[in-house]
N, C-alpha and C. Protein backbone atom coordinates (compact mmCIF):
# COMPACT_ATOMS: atom_id res chain seq x y z
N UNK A 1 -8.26 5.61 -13.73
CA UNK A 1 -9.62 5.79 -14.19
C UNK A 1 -10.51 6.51 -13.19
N UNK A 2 -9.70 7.07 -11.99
CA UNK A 2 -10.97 7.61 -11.21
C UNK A 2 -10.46 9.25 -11.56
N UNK A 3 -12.10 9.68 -11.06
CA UNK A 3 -11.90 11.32 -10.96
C UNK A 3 -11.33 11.88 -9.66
N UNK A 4 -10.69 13.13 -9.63
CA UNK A 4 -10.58 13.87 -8.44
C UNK A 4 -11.41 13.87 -7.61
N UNK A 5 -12.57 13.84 -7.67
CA UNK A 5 -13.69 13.83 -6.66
C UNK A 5 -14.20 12.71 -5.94
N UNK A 6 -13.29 11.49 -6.79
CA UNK A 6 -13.30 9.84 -6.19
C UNK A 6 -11.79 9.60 -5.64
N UNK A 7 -11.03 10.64 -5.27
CA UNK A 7 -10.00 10.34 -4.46
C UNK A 7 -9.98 11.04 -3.12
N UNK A 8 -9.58 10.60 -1.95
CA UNK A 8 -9.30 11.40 -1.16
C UNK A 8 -8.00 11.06 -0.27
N UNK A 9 -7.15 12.35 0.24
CA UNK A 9 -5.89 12.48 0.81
C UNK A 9 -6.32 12.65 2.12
N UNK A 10 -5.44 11.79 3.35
CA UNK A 10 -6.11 12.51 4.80
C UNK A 10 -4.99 12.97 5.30
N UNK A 11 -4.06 13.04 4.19
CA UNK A 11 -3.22 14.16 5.14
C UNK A 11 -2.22 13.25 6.13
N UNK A 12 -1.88 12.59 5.91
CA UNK A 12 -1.24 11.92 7.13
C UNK A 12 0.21 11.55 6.40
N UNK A 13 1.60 11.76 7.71
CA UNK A 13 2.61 11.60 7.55
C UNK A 13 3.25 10.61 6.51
N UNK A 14 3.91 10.83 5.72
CA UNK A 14 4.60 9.62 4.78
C UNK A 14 6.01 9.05 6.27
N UNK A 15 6.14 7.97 6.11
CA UNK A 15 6.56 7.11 6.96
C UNK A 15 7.03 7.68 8.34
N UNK A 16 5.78 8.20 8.56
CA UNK A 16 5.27 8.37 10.01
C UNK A 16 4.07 8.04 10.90
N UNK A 17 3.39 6.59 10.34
CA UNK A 17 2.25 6.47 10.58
C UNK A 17 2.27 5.42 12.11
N UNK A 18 3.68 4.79 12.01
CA UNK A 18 4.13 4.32 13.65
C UNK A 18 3.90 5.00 14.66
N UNK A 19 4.20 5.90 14.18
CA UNK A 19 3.83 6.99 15.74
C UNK A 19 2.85 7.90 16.00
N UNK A 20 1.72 7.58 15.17
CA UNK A 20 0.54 7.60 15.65
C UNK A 20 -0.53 7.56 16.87
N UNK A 21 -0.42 8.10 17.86
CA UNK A 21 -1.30 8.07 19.21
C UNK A 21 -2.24 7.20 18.56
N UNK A 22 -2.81 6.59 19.63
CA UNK A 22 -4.04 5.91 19.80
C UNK A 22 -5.55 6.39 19.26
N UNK A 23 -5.58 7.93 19.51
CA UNK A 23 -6.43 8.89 19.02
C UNK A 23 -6.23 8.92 17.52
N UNK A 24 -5.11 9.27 17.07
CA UNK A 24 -4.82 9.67 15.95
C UNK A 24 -5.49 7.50 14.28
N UNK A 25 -4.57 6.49 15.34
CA UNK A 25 -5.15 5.97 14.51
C UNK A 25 -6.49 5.81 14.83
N UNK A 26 -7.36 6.08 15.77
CA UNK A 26 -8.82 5.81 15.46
C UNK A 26 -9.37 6.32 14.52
N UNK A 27 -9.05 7.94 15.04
CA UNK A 27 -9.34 8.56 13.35
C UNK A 27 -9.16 8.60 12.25
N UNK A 28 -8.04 7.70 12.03
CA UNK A 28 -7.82 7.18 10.98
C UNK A 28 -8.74 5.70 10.69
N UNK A 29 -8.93 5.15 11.27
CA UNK A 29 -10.05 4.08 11.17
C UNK A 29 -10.92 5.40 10.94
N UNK A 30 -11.92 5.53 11.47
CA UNK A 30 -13.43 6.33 11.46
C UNK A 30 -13.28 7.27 9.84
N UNK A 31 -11.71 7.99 9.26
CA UNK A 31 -11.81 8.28 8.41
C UNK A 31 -11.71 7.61 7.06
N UNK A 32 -11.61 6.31 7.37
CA UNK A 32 -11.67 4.72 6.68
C UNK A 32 -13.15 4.86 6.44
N UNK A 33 -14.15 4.36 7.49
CA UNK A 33 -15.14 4.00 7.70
C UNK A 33 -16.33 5.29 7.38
N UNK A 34 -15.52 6.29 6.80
CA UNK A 34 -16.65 7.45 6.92
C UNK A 34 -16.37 7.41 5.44
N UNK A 35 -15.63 6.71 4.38
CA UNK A 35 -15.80 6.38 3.02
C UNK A 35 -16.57 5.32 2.44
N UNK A 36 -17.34 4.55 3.73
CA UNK A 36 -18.34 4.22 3.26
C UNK A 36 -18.12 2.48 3.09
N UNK A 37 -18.69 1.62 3.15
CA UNK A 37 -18.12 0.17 3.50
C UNK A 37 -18.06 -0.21 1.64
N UNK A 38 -16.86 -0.30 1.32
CA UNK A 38 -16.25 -0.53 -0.24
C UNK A 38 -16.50 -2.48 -0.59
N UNK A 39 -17.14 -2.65 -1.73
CA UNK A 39 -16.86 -3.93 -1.81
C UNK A 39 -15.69 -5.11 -1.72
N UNK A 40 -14.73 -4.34 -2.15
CA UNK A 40 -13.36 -5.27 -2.02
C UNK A 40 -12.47 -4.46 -1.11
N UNK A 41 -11.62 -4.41 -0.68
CA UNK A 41 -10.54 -4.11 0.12
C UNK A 41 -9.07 -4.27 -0.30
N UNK A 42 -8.11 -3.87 -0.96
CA UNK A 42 -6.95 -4.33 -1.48
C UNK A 42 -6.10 -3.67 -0.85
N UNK A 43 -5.31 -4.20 -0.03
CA UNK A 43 -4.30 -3.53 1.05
C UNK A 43 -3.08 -4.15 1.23
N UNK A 44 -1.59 -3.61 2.10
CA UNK A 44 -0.39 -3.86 2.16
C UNK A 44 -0.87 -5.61 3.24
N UNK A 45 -0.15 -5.73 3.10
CA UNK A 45 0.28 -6.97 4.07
C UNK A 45 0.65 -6.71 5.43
N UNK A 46 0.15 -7.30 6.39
CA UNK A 46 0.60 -7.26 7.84
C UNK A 46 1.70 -7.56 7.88
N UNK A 47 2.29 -8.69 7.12
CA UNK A 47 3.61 -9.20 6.73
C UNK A 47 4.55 -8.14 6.40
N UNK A 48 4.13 -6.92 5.74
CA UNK A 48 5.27 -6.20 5.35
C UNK A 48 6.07 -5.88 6.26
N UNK A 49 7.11 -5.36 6.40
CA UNK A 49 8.23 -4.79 7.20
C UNK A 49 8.04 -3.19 7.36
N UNK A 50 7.77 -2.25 6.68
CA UNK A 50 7.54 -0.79 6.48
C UNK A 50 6.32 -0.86 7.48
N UNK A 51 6.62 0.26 8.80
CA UNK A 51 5.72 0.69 9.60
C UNK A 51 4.26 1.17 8.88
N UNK A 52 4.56 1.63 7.78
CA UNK A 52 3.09 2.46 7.71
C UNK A 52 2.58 1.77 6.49
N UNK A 53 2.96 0.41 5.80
CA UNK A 53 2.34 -0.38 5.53
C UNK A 53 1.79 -1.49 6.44
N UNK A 54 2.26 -1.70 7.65
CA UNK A 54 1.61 -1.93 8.59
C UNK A 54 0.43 -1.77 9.30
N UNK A 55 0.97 -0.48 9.41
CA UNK A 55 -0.31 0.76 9.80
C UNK A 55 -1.71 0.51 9.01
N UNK A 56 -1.18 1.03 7.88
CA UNK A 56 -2.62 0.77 6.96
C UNK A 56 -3.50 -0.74 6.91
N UNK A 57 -2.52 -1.95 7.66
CA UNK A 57 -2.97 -3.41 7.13
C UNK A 57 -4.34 -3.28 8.60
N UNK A 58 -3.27 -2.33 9.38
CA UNK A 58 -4.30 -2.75 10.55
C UNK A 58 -5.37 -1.88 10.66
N UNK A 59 -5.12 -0.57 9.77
CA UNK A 59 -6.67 0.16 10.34
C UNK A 59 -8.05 -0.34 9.31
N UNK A 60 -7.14 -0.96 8.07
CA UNK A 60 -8.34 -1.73 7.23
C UNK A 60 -8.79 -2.27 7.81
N UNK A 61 -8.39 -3.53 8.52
CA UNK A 61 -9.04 -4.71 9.32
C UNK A 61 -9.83 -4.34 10.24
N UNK A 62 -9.42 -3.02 11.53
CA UNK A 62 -10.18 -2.31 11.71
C UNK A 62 -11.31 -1.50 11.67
N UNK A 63 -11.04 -0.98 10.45
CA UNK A 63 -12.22 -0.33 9.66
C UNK A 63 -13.21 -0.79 9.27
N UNK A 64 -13.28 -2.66 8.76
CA UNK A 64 -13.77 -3.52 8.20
C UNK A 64 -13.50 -4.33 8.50
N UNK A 65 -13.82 -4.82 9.83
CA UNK A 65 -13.85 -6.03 10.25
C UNK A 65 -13.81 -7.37 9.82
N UNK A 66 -15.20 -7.40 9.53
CA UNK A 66 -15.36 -9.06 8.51
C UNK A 66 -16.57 -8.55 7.59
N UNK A 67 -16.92 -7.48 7.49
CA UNK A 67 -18.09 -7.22 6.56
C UNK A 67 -17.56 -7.01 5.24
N UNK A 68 -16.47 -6.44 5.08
CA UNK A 68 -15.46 -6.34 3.85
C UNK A 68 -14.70 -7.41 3.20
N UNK A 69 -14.85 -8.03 1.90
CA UNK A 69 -13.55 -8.58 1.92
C UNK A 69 -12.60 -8.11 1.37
N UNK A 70 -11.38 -8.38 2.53
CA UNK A 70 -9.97 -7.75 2.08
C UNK A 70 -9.10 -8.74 1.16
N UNK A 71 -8.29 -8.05 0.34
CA UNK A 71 -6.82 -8.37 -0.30
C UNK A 71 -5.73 -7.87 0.16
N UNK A 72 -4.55 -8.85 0.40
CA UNK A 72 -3.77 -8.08 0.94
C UNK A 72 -2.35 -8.17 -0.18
N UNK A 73 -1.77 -7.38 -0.28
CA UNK A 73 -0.19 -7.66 -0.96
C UNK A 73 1.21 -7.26 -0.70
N UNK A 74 2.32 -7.67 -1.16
CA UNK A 74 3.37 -7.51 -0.09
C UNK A 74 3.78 -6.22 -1.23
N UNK A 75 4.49 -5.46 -0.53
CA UNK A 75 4.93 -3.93 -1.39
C UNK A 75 6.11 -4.09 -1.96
N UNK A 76 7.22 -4.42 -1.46
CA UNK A 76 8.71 -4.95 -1.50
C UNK A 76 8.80 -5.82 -2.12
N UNK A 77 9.30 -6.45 -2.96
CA UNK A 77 9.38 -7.58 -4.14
C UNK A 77 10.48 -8.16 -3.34
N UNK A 78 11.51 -8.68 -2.43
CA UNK A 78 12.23 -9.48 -2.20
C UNK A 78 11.46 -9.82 -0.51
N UNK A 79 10.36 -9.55 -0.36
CA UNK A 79 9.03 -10.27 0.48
C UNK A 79 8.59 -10.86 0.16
N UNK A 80 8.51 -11.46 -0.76
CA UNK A 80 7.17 -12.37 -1.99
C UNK A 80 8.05 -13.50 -1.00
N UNK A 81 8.85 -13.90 -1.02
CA UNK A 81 9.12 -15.61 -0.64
C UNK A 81 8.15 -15.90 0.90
N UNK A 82 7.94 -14.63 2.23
CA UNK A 82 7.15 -14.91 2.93
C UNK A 82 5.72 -14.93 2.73
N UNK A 83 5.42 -14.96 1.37
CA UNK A 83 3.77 -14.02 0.96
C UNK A 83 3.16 -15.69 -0.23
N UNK A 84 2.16 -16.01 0.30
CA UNK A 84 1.53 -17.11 -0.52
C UNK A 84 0.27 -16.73 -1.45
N UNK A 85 0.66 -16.27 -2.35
CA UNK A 85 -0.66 -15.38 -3.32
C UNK A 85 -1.62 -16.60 -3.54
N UNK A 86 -2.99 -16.47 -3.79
CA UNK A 86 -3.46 -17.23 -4.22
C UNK A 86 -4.13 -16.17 -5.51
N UNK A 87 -4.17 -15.08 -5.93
CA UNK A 87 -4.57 -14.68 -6.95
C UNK A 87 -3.59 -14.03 -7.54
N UNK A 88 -3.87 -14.00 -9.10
CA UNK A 88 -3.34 -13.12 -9.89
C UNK A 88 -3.59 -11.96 -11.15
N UNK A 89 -3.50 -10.69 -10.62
CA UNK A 89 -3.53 -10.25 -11.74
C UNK A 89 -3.06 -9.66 -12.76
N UNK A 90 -2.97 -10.19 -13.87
CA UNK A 90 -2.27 -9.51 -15.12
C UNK A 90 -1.86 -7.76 -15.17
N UNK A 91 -1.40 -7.51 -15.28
CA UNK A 91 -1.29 -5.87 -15.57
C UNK A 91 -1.63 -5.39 -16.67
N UNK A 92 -0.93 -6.07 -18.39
CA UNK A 92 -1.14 -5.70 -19.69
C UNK A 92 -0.21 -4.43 -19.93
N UNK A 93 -1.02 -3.76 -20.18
CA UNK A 93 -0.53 -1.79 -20.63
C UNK A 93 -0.48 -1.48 -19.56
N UNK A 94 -1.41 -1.64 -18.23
CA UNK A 94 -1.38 -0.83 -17.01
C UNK A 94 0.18 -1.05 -16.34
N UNK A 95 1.18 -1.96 -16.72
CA UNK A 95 2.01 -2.08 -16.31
C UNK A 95 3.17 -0.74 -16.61
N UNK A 96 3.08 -0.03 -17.70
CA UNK A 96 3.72 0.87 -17.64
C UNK A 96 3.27 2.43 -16.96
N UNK A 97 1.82 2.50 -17.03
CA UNK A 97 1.64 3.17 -15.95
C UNK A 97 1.74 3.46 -14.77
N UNK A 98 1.76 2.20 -14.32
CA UNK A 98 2.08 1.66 -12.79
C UNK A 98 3.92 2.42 -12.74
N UNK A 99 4.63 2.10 -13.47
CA UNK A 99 6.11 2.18 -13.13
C UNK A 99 6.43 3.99 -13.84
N UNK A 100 5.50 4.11 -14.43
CA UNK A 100 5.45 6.28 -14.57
C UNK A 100 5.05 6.57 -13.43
N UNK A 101 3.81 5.94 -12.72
CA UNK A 101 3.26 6.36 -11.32
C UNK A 101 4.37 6.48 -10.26
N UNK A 102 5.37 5.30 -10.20
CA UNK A 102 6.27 5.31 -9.15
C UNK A 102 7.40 6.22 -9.60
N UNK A 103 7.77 6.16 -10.93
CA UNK A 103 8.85 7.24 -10.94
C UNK A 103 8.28 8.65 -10.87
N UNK A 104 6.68 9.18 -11.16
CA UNK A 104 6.99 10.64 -10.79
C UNK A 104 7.11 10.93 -9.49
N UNK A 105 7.34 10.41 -8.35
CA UNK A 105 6.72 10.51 -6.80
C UNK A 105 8.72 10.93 -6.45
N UNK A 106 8.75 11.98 -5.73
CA UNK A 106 9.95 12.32 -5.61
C UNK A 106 10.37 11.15 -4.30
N UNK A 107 9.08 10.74 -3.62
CA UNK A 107 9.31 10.41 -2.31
C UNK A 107 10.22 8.35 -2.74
N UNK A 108 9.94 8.15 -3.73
CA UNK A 108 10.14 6.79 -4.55
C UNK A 108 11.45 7.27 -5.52
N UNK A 109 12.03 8.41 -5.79
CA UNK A 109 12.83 8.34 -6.44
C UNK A 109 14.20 9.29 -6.16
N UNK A 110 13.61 9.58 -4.89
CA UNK A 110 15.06 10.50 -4.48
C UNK A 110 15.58 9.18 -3.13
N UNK A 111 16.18 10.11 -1.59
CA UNK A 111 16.68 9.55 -0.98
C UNK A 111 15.43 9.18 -0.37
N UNK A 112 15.11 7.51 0.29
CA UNK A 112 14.57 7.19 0.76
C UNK A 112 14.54 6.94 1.72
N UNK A 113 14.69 8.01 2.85
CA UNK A 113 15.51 7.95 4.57
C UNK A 113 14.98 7.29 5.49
N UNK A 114 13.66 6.87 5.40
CA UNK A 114 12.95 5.93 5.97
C UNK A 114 13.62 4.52 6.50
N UNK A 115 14.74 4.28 5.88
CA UNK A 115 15.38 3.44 5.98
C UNK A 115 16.58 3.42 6.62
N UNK A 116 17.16 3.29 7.66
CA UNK A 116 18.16 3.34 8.32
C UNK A 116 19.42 3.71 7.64
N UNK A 117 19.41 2.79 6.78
CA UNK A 117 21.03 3.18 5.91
C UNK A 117 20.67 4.48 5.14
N UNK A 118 19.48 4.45 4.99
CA UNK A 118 18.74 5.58 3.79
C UNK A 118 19.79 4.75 2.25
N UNK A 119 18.65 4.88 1.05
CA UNK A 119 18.95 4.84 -0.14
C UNK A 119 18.70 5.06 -1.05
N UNK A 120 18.81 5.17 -2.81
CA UNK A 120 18.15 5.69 -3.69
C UNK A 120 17.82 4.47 -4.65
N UNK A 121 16.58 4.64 -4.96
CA UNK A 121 15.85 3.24 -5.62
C UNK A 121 16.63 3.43 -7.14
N UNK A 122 17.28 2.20 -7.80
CA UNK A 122 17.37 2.24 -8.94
C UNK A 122 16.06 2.23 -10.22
N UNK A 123 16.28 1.95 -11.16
CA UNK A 123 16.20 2.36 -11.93
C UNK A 123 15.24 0.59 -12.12
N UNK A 124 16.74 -0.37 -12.00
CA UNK A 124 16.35 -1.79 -11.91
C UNK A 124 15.25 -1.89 -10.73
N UNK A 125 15.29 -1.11 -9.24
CA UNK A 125 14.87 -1.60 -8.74
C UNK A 125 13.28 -1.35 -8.71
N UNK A 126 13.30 -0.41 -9.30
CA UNK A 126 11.60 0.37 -9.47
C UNK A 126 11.21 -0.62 -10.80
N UNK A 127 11.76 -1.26 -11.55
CA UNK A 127 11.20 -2.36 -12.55
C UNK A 127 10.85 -3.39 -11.76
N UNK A 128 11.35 -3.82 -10.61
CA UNK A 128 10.80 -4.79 -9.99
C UNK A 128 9.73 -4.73 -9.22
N UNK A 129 9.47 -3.27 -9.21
CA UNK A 129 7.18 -3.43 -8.58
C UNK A 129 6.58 -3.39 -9.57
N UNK A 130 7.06 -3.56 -10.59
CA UNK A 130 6.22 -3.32 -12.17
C UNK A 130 5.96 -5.20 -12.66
N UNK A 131 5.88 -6.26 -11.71
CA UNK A 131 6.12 -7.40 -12.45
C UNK A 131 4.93 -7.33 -13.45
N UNK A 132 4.84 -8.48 -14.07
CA UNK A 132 3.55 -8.43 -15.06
C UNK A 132 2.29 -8.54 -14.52
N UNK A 133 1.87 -9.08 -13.82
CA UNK A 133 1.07 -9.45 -12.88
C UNK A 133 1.41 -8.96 -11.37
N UNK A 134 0.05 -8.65 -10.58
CA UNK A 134 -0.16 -8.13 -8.99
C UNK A 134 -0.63 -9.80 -8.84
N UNK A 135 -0.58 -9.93 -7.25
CA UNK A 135 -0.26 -10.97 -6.59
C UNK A 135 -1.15 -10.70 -5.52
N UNK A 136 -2.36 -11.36 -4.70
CA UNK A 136 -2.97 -11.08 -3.81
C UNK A 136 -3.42 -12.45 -2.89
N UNK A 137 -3.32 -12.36 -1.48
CA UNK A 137 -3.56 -13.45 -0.83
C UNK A 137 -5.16 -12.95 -0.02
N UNK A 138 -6.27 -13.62 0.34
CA UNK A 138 -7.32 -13.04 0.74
C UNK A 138 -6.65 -12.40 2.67
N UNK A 139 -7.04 -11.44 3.29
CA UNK A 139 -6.19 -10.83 3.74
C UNK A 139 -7.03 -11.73 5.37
């Protein structure tokens, strides 16, 4: 539901956000914080395992200290057993959008090298970020 002109890209490495200089994530905070302090916050989990869902858990918190409130959620569906949601939300119809969103992304549906063994997401396994409901713990 948003327009082009309510999105913005900063350009930054797909699972390369670990190696980020010190410089580099500030500016990534400040280019957080130069979008303006957002009412809610909905972000990866510190908990996750993926560096640059990491990345992002910490420059939110960063970015928005305690003036924001954050959501956080786990990305990986066989993480949920370390992750204690206290909210939920339904998906409905948005649920099949959500799982067109992940299959057009070549980076979600080819080899995923990010990963040591490197692998290719099934078919089953891209149904499993589609549950019926998103899952959020206050972050």
């Amino acid at each position: 539901g948003l327009s082009r002109g309510q999105v913005s890209f900063l350009g930054l490495p797909d699972s390369g956000l670990e190696r980020l200089s010190e410089e580099e994530f500030a500016r990534l905070v400040r280019a957080l914080r130069g979008q303006g302090a957002p009412d809610l916050v909905f972000r990866p989990s510190v908990k996750d395992y993926h560096g640059d869902h990491k990345v992002v858990a910490r420059a939110c918190e960063a970015a928005w200290p305690a003036r924001v409130r954050q959501f956080s959620y786990v990305v990986w569906p066989e993480e949920a057993s370390r992750f204690k949601p206290r909210y939920r939300l339904p998906l409905g119809a948005v649920r099949r959008m959500k799982h067109a969103a992940i299959r057009s992304y070549r980076s979600q549906t080819g080899l995923v090298d990010d990963d040591p063994a490197g692998f290719t997401m099934s078919r089953a396994m891209i149904a499993g970020f589609c549950p019926p409901a998103e899952t959020f713990e206050p972050a």
